[in-house]
N, C-alpha and C. Protein backbone atom coordinates (compact mmCIF):
# COMPACT_ATOMS: atom_id res chain seq x y z
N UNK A 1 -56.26 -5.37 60.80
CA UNK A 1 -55.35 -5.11 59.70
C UNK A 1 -56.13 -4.44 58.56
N UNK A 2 -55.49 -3.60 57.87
CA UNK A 2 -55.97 -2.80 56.45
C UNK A 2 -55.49 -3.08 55.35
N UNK A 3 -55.77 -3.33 54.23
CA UNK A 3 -55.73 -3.05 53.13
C UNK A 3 -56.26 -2.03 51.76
N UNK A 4 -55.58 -1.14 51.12
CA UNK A 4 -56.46 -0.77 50.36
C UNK A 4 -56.15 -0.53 48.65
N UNK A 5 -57.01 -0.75 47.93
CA UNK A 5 -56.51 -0.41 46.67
C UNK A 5 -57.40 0.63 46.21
N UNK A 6 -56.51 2.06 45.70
CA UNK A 6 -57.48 3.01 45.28
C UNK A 6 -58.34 3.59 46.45
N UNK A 7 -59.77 3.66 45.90
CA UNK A 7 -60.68 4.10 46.77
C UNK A 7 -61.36 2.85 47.39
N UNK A 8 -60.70 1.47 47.26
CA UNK A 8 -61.66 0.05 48.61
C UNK A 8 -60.79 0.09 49.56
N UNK A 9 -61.06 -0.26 50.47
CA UNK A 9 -60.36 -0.74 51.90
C UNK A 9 -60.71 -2.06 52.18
N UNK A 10 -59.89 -2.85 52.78
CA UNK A 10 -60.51 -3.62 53.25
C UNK A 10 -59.84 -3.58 54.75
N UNK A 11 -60.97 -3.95 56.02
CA UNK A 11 -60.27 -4.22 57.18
C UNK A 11 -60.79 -5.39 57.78
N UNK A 12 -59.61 -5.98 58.54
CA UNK A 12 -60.44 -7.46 58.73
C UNK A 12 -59.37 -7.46 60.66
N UNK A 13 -60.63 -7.97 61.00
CA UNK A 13 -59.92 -8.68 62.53
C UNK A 13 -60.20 -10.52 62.46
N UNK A 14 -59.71 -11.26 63.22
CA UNK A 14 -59.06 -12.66 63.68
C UNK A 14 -59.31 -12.94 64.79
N UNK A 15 -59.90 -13.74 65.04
CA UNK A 15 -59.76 -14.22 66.78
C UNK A 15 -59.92 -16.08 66.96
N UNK A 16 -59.62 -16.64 67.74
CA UNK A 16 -59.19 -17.81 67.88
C UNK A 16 -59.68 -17.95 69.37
N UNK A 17 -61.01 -19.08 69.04
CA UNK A 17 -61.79 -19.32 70.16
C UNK A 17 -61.11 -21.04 70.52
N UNK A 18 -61.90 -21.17 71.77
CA UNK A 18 -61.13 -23.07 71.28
C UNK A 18 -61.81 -23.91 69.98
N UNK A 19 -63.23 -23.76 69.77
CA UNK A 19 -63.46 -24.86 68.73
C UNK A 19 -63.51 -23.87 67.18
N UNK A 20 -63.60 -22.17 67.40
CA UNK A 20 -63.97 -21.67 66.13
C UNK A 20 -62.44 -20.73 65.73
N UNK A 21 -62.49 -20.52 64.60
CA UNK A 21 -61.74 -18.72 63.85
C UNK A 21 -62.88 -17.94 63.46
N UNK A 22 -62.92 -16.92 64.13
CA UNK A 22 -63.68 -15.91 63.68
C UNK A 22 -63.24 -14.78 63.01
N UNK A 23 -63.49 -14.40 61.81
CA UNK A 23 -62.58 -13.71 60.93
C UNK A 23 -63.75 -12.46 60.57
N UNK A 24 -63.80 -11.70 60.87
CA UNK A 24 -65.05 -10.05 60.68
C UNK A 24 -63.98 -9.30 60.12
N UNK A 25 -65.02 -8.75 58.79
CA UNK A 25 -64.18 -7.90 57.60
C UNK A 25 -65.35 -6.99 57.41
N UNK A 26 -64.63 -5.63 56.84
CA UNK A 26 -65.68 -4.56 56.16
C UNK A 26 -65.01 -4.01 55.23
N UNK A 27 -65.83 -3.93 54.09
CA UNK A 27 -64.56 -3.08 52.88
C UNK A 27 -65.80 -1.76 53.15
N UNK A 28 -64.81 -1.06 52.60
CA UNK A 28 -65.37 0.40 52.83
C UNK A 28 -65.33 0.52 50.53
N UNK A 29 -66.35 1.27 50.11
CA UNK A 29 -66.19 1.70 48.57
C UNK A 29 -66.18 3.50 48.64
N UNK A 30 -65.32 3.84 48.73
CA UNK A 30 -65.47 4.91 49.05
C UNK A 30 -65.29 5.92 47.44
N UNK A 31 -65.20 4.53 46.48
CA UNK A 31 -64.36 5.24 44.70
C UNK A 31 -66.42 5.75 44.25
N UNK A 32 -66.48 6.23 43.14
CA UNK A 32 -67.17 6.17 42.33
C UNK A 32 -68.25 5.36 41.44
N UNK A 33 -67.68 3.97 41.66
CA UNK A 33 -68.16 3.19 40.92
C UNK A 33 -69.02 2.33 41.96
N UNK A 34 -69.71 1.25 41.65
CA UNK A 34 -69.93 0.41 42.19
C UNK A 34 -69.32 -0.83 42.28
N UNK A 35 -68.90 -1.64 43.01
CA UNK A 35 -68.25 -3.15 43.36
C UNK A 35 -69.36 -4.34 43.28
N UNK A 36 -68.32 -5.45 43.00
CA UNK A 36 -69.76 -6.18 43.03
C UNK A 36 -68.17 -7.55 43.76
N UNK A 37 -68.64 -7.93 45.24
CA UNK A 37 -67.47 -8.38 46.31
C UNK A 37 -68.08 -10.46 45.47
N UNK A 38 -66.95 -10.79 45.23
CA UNK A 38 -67.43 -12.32 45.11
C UNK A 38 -66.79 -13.18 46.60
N UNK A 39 -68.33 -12.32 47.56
CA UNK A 39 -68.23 -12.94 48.95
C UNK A 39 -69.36 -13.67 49.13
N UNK A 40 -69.93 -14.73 47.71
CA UNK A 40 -70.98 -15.74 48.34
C UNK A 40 -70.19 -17.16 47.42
N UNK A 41 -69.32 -17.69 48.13
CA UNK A 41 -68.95 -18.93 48.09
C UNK A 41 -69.58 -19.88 48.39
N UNK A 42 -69.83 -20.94 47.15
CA UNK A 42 -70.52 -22.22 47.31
C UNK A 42 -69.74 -23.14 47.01
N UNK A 43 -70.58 -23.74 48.09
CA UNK A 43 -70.14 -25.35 47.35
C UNK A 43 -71.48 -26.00 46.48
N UNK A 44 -70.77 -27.04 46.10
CA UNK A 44 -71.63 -27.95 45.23
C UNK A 44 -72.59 -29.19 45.85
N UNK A 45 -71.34 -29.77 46.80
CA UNK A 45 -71.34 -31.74 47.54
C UNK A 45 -71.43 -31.05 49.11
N UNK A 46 -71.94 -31.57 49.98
CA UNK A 46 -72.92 -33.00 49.43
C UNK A 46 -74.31 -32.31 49.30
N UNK A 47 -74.60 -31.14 49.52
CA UNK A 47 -75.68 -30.25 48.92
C UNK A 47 -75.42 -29.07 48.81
N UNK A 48 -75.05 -28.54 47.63
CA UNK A 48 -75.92 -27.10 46.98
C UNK A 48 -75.82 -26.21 47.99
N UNK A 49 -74.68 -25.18 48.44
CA UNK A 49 -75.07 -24.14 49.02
C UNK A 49 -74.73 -22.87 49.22
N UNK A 50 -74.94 -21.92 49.44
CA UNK A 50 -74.20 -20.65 50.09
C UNK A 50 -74.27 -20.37 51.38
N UNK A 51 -72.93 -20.59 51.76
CA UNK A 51 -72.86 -19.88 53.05
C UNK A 51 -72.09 -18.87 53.60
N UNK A 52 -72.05 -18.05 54.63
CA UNK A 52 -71.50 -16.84 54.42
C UNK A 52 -70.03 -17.45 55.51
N UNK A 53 -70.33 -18.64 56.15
CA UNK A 53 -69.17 -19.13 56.71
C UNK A 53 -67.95 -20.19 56.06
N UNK A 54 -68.34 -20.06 54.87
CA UNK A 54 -67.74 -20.84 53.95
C UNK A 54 -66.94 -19.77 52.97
N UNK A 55 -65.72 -20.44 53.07
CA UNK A 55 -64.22 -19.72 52.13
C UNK A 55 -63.40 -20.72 51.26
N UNK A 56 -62.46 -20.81 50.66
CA UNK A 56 -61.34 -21.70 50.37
C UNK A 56 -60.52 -21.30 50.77
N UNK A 57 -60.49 -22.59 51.40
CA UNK A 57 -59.13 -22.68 52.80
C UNK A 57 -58.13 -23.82 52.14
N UNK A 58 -56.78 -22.87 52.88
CA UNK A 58 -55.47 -24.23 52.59
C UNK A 58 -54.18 -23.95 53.50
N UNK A 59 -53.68 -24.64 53.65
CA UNK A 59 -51.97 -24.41 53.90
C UNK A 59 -51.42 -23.90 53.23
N UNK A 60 -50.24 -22.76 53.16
CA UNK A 60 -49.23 -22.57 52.43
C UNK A 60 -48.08 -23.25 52.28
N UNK A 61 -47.33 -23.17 51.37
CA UNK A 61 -46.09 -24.35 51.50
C UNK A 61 -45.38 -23.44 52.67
N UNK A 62 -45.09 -22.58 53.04
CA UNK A 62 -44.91 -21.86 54.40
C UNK A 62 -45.37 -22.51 55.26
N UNK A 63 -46.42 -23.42 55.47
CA UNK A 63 -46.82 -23.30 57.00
C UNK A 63 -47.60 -22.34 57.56
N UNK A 64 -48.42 -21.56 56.73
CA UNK A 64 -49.28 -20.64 56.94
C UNK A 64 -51.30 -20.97 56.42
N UNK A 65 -51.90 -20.46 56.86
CA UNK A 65 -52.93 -21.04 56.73
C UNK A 65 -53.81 -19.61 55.58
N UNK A 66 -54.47 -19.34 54.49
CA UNK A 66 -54.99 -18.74 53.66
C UNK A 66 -56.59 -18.94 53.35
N UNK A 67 -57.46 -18.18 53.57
CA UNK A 67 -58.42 -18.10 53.44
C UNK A 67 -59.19 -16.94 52.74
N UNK A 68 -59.95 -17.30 51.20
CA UNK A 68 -60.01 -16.97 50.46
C UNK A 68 -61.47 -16.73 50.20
N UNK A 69 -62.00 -15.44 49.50
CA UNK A 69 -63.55 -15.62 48.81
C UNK A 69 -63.16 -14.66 47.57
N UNK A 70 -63.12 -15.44 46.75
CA UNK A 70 -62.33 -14.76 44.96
C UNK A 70 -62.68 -16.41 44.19
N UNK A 71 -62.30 -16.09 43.12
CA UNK A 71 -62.23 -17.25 41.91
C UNK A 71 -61.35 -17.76 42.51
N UNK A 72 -61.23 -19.25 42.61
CA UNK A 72 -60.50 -20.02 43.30
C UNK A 72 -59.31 -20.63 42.11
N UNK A 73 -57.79 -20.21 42.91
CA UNK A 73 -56.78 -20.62 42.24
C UNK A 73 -57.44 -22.42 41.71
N UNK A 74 -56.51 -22.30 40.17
CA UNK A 74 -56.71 -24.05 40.06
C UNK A 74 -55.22 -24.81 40.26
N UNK A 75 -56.13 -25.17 40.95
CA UNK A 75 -54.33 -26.30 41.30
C UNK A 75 -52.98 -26.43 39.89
N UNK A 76 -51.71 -26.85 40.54
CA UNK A 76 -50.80 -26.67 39.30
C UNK A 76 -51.89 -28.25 38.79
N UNK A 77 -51.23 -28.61 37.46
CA UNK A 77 -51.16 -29.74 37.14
C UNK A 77 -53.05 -29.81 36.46
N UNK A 78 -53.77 -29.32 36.73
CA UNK A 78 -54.94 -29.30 36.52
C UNK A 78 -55.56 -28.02 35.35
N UNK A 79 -56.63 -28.40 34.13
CA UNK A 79 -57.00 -27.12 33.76
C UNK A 79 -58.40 -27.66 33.44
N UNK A 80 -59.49 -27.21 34.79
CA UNK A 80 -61.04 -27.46 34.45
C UNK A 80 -61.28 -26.99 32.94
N UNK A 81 -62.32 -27.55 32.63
CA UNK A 81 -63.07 -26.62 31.40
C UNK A 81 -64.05 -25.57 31.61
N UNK A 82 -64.47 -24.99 32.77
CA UNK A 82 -64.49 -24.03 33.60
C UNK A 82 -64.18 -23.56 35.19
N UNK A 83 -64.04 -22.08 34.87
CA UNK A 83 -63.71 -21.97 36.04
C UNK A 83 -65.34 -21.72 37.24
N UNK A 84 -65.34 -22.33 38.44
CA UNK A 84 -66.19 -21.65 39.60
C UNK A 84 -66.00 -20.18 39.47
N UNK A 85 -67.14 -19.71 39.50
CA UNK A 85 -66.72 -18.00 40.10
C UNK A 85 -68.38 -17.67 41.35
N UNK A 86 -67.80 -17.65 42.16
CA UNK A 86 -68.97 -17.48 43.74
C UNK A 86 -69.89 -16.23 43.29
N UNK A 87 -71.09 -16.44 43.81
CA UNK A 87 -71.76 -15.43 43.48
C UNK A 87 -71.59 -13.98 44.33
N UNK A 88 -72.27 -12.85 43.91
CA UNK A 88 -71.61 -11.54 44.47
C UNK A 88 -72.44 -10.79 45.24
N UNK A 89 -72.25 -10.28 46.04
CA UNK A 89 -72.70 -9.20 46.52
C UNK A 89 -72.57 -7.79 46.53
N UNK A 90 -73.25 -6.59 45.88
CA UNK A 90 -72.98 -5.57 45.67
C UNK A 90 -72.75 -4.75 46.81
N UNK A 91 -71.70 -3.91 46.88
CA UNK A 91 -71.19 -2.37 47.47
C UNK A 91 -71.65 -1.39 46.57
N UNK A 92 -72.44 -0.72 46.59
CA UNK A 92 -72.58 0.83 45.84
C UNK A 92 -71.20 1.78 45.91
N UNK A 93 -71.40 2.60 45.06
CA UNK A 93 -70.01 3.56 45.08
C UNK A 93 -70.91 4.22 46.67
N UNK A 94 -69.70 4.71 47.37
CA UNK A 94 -70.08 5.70 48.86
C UNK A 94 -70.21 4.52 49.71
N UNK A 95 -70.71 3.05 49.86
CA UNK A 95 -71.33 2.08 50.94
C UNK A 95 -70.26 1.15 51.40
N UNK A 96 -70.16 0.64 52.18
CA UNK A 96 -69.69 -0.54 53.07
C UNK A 96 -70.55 -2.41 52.74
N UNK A 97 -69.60 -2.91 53.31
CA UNK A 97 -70.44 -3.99 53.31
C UNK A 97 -69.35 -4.85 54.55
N UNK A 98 -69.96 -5.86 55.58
CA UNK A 98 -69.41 -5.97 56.55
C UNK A 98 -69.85 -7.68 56.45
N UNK A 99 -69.03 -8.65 57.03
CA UNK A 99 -69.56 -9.92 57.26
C UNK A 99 -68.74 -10.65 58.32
N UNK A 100 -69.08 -11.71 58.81
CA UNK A 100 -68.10 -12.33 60.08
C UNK A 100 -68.62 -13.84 58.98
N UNK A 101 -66.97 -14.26 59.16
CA UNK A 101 -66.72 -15.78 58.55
C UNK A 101 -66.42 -16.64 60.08
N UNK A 102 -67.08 -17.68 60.05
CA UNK A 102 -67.12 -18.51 61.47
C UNK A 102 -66.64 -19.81 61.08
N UNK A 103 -65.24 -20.22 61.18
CA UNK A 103 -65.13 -21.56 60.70
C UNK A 103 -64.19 -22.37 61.90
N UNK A 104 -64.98 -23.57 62.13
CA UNK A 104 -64.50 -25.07 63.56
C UNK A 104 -63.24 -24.63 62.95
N UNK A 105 -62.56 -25.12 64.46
CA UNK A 105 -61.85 -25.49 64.42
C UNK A 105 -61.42 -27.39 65.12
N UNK A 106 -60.60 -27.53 64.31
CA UNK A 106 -59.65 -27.75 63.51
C UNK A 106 -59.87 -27.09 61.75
N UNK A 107 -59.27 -26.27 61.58
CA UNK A 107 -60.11 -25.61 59.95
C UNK A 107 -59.90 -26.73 59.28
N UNK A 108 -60.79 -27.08 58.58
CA UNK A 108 -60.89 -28.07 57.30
C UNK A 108 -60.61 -27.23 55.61
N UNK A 109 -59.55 -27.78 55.19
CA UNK A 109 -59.19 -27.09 54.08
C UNK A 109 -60.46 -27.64 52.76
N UNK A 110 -60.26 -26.30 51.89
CA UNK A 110 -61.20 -26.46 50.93
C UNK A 110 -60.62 -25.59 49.57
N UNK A 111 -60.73 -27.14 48.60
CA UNK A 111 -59.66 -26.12 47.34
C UNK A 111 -60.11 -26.85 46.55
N UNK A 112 -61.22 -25.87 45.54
CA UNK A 112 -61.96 -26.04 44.12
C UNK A 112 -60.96 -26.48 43.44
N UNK A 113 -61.78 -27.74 43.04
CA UNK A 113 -61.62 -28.85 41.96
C UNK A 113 -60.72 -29.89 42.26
N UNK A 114 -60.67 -29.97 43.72
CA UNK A 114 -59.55 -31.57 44.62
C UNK A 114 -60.87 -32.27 45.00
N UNK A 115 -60.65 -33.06 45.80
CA UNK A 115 -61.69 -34.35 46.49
C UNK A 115 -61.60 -33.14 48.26
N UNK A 116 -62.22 -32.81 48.02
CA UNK A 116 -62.93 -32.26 48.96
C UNK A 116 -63.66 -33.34 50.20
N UNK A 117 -63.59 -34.71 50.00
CA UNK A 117 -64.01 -35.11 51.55
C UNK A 117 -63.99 -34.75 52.56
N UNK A 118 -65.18 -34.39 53.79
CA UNK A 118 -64.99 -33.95 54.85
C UNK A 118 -63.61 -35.35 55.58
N UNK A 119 -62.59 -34.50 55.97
CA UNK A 119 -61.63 -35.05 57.12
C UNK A 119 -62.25 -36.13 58.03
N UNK A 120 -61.57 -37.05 58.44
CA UNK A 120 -62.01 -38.12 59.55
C UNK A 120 -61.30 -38.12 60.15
N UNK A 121 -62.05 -37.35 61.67
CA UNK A 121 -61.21 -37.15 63.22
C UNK A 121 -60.31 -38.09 63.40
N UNK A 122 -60.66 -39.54 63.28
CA UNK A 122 -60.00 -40.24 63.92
C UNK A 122 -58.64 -40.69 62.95
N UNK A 123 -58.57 -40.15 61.56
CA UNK A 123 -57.61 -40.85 60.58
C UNK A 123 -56.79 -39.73 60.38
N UNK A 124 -57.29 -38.44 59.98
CA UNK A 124 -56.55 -37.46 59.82
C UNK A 124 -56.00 -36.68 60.66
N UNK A 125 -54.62 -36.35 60.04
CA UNK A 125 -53.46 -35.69 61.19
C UNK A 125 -54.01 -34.36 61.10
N UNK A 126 -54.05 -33.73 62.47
CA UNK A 126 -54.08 -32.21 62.49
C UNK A 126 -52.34 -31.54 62.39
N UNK A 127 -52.44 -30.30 61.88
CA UNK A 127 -51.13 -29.89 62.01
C UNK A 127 -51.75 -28.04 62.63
N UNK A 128 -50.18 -27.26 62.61
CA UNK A 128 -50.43 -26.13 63.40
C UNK A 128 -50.13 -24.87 62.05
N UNK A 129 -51.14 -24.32 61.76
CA UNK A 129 -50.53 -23.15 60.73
C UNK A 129 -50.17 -21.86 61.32
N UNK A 130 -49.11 -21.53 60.77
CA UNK A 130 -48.76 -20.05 61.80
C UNK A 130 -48.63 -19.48 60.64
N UNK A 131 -49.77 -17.86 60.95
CA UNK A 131 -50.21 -17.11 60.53
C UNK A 131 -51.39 -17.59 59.11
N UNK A 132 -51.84 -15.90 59.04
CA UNK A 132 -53.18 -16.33 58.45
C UNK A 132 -53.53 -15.13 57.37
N UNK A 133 -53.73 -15.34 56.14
CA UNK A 133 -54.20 -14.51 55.03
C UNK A 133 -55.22 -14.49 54.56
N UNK A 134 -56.18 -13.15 54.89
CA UNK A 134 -57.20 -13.51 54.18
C UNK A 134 -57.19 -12.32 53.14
N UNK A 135 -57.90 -13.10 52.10
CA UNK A 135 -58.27 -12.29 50.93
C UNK A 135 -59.42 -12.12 50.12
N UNK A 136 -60.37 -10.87 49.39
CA UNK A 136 -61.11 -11.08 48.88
C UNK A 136 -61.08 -10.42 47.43
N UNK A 137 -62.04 -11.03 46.30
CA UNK A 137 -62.25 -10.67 45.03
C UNK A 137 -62.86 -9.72 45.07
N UNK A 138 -63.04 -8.34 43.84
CA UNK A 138 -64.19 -7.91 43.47
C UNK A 138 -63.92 -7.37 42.19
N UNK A 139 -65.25 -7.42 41.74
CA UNK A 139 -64.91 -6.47 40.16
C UNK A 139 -65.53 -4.90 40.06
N UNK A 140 -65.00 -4.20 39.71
CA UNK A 140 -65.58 -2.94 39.28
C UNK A 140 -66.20 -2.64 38.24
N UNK A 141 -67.69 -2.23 38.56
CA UNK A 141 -67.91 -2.33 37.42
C UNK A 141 -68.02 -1.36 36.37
N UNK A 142 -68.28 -1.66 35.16
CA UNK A 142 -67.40 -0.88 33.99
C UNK A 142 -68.93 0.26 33.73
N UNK A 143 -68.67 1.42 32.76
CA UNK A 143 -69.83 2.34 32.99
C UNK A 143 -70.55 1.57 31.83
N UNK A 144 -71.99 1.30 31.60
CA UNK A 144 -73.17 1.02 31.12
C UNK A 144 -73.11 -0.03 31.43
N UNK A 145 -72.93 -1.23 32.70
CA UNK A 145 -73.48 -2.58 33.08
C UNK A 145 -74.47 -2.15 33.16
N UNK A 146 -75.31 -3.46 33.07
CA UNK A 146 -76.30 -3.46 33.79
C UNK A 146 -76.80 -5.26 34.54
N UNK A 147 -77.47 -4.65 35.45
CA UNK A 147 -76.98 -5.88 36.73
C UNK A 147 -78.57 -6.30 37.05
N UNK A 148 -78.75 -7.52 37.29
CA UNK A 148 -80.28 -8.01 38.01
C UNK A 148 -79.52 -8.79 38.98
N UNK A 149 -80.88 -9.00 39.98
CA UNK A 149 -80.93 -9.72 41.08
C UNK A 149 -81.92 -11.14 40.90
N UNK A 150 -81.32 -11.85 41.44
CA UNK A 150 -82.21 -12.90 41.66
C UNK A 150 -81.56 -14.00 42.41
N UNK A 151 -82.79 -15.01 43.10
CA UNK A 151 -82.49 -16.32 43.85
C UNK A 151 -81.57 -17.60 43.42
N UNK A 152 -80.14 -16.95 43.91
CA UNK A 152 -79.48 -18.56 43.95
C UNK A 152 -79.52 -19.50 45.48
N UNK A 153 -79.81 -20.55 45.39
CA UNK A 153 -79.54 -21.52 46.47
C UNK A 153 -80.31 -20.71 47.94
N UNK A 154 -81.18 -20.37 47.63
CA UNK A 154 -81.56 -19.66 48.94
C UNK A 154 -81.27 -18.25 49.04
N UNK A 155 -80.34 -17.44 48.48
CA UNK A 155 -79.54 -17.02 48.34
C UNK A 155 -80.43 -15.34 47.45
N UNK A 156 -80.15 -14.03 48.34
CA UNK A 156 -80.08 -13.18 46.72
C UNK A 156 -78.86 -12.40 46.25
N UNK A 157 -78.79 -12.66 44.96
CA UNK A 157 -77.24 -12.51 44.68
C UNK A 157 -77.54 -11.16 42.93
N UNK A 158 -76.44 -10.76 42.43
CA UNK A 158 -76.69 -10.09 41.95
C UNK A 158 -75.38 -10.15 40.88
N UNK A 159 -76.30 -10.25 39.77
CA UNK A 159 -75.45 -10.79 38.04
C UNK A 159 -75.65 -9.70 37.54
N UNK A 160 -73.97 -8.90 36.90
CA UNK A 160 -74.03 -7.64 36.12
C UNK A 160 -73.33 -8.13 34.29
N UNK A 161 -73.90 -7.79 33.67
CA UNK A 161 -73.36 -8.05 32.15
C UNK A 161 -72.65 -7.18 32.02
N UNK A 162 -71.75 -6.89 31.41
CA UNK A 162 -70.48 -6.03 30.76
C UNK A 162 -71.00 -5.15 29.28
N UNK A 163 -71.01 -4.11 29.19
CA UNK A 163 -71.61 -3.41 28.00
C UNK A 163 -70.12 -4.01 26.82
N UNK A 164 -70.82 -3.82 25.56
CA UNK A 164 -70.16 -4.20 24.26
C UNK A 164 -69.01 -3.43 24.86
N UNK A 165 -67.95 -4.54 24.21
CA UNK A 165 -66.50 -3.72 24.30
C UNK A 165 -65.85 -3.41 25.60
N UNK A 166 -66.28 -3.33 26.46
CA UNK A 166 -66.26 -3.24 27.60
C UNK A 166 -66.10 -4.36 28.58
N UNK A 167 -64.97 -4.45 30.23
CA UNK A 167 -64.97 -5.73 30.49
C UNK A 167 -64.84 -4.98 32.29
N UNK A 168 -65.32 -5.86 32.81
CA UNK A 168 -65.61 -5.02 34.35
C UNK A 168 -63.78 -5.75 35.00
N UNK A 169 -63.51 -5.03 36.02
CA UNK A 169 -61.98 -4.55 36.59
C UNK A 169 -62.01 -5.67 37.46
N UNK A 170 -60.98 -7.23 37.51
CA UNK A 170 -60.54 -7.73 38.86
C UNK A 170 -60.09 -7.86 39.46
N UNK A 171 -60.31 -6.98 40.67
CA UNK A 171 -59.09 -7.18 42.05
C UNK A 171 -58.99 -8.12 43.18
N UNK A 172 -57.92 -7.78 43.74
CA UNK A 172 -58.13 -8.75 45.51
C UNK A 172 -57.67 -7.64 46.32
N UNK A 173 -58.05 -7.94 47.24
CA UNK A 173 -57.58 -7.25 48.52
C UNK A 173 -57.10 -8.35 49.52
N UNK A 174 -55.96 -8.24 50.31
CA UNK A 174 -55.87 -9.46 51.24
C UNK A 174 -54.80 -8.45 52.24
N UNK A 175 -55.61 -9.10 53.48
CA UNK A 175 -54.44 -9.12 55.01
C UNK A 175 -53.80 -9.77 55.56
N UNK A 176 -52.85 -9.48 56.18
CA UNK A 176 -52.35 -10.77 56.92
C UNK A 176 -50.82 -10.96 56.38
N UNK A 177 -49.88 -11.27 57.08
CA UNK A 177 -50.34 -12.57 58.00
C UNK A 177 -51.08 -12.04 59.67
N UNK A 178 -51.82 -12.54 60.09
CA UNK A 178 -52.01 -12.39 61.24
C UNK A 178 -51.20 -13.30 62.07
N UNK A 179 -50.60 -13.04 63.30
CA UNK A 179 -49.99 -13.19 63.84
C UNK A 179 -50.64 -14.47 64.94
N UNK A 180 -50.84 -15.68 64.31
CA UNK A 180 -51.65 -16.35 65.13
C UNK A 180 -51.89 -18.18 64.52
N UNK A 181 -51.52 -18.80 65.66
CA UNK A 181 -51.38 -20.04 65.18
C UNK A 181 -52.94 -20.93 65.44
N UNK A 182 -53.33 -21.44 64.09
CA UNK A 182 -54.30 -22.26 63.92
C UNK A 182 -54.09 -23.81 63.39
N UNK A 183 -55.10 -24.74 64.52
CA UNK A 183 -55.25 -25.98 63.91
C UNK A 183 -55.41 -26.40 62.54
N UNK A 184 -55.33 -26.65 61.60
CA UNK A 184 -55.45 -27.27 60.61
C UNK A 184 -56.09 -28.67 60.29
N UNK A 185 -56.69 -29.39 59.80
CA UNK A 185 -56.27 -30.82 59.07
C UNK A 185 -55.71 -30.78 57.97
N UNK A 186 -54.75 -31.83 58.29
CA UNK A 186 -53.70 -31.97 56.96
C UNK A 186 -54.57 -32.58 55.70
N UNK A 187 -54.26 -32.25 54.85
CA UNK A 187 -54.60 -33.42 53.42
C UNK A 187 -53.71 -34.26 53.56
C-alpha cells in the first residue's frame, strides 16, 4: 500500500506469520528539504530502550488493529505534563529510509501513558482485529535548523533546533486498512 503527502511517500507491506506481523515500510523524500521520521520509539519499563520492533499498538473501537511510530495520541480523560516524542531518524531531501517492524504474535497493545503491563497468557483474553493501520510521524525541517547527533539508549539519533521564529512542519503518513486479521490481547 502507498501513501503520499507532497513530495514523501510512504509504502508499507504486512504479512502474518503464525507467531509474528511483519510490517516493512520505505518512505521515499523525494521534496527538497530534509525529514527527520520519529521512527525510534521507546519505551521507558522495565528497561530503557529503543527498538526498531517496537510501535504503539491498539484496537480500534472498530475492531481494527493500529500501529503507530509518531507522538503518541493521549488517551481521552488524561493530560500528562508532557508529552513523549520518540527519537528520529533523518531522510535527507533526494534519500529513502527503509525498516521492517517484527512484532509476536498475539500483538500486545502499547499506549503511552496507560499501565502498560506485559499481558498474562494464561489470564488475558485474546481477541481477532480485522484490518490494520499503520502510520508514521515526521517533521520537516524548517530552513536554518540546525541538527546534532548523538547516543540515546544505545541508540544514534539525531536532535534538530528550530531557528528564531521559525517552527519545523508535522505530518503523518498512514496505510491501511490492510486486509488481514490479527490476534490481539485484549486490555
Amino acid at each position: 500500500m502507498h501513501a503520499q503527502n507532497g513530495d514523501i511517500q510512504l509504502s508499507a507491506e504486512l504479512s502474518l506469520a503464525a507467531d509474528r506481523l511483519v510490517l516493512s515500510y520505505r518512505i521515499e523524500n523525494t521534496s527538497g528539504s530534509d525529514i527527520y521520521l520519529l521512527s525510534k520509539v521507546y519505551k521507558a519499563l522495565p528497561t530503557a530502550a529503543i527498538d526498531k520492533d517496537f510501535a504503539y499498538v491498539w484496537l480500534t473501537e472498530q475492531g481494527g488493529l493500529y500501529i503507530e511510530k509518531d507522538i503518541p495520541p493521549v488517551p481521552q480523560g488524561l493530560s500528562p505534563t508532557s508529552l513523549v516524542v520518540p527519537y528520529m531518524s533523518v531522510v535527507r531531501a533526494g534519500a529513502s529510509f527503509a525498516e521492517t517492524v517484527d512484532l509476536p504474535v498475539p500483538v500486545r497493545q502499547y499506549i503511552e501513558y496507560l499501565d502498560n503491563t506485559p499481558p498474562d497468557p494464561q489470564k488475558d483474553r485474546v481477541v481477532t482485529a480485522s484490518g490494520v493501520v499503520f502510520s508514521i510521524g515526521y517533521f520537516v525541517r524548517p530552513p536554518g535548523a540546525t541538527e546534532r547527533f548523538e547516543q540515546q539508549l544505545g541508540e544514534e539519533v539525531v536532535l534538530f533546533q528550530n531557528p528564531s521564529g521559525a517552527r519545523a512542519r508535522h505530518e503523518k503518513l498512514a496505510v491501511g486498512p490492510f486486509d488481514i486479521e490479527v490476534p490481539v490481547h485484549a486490555r
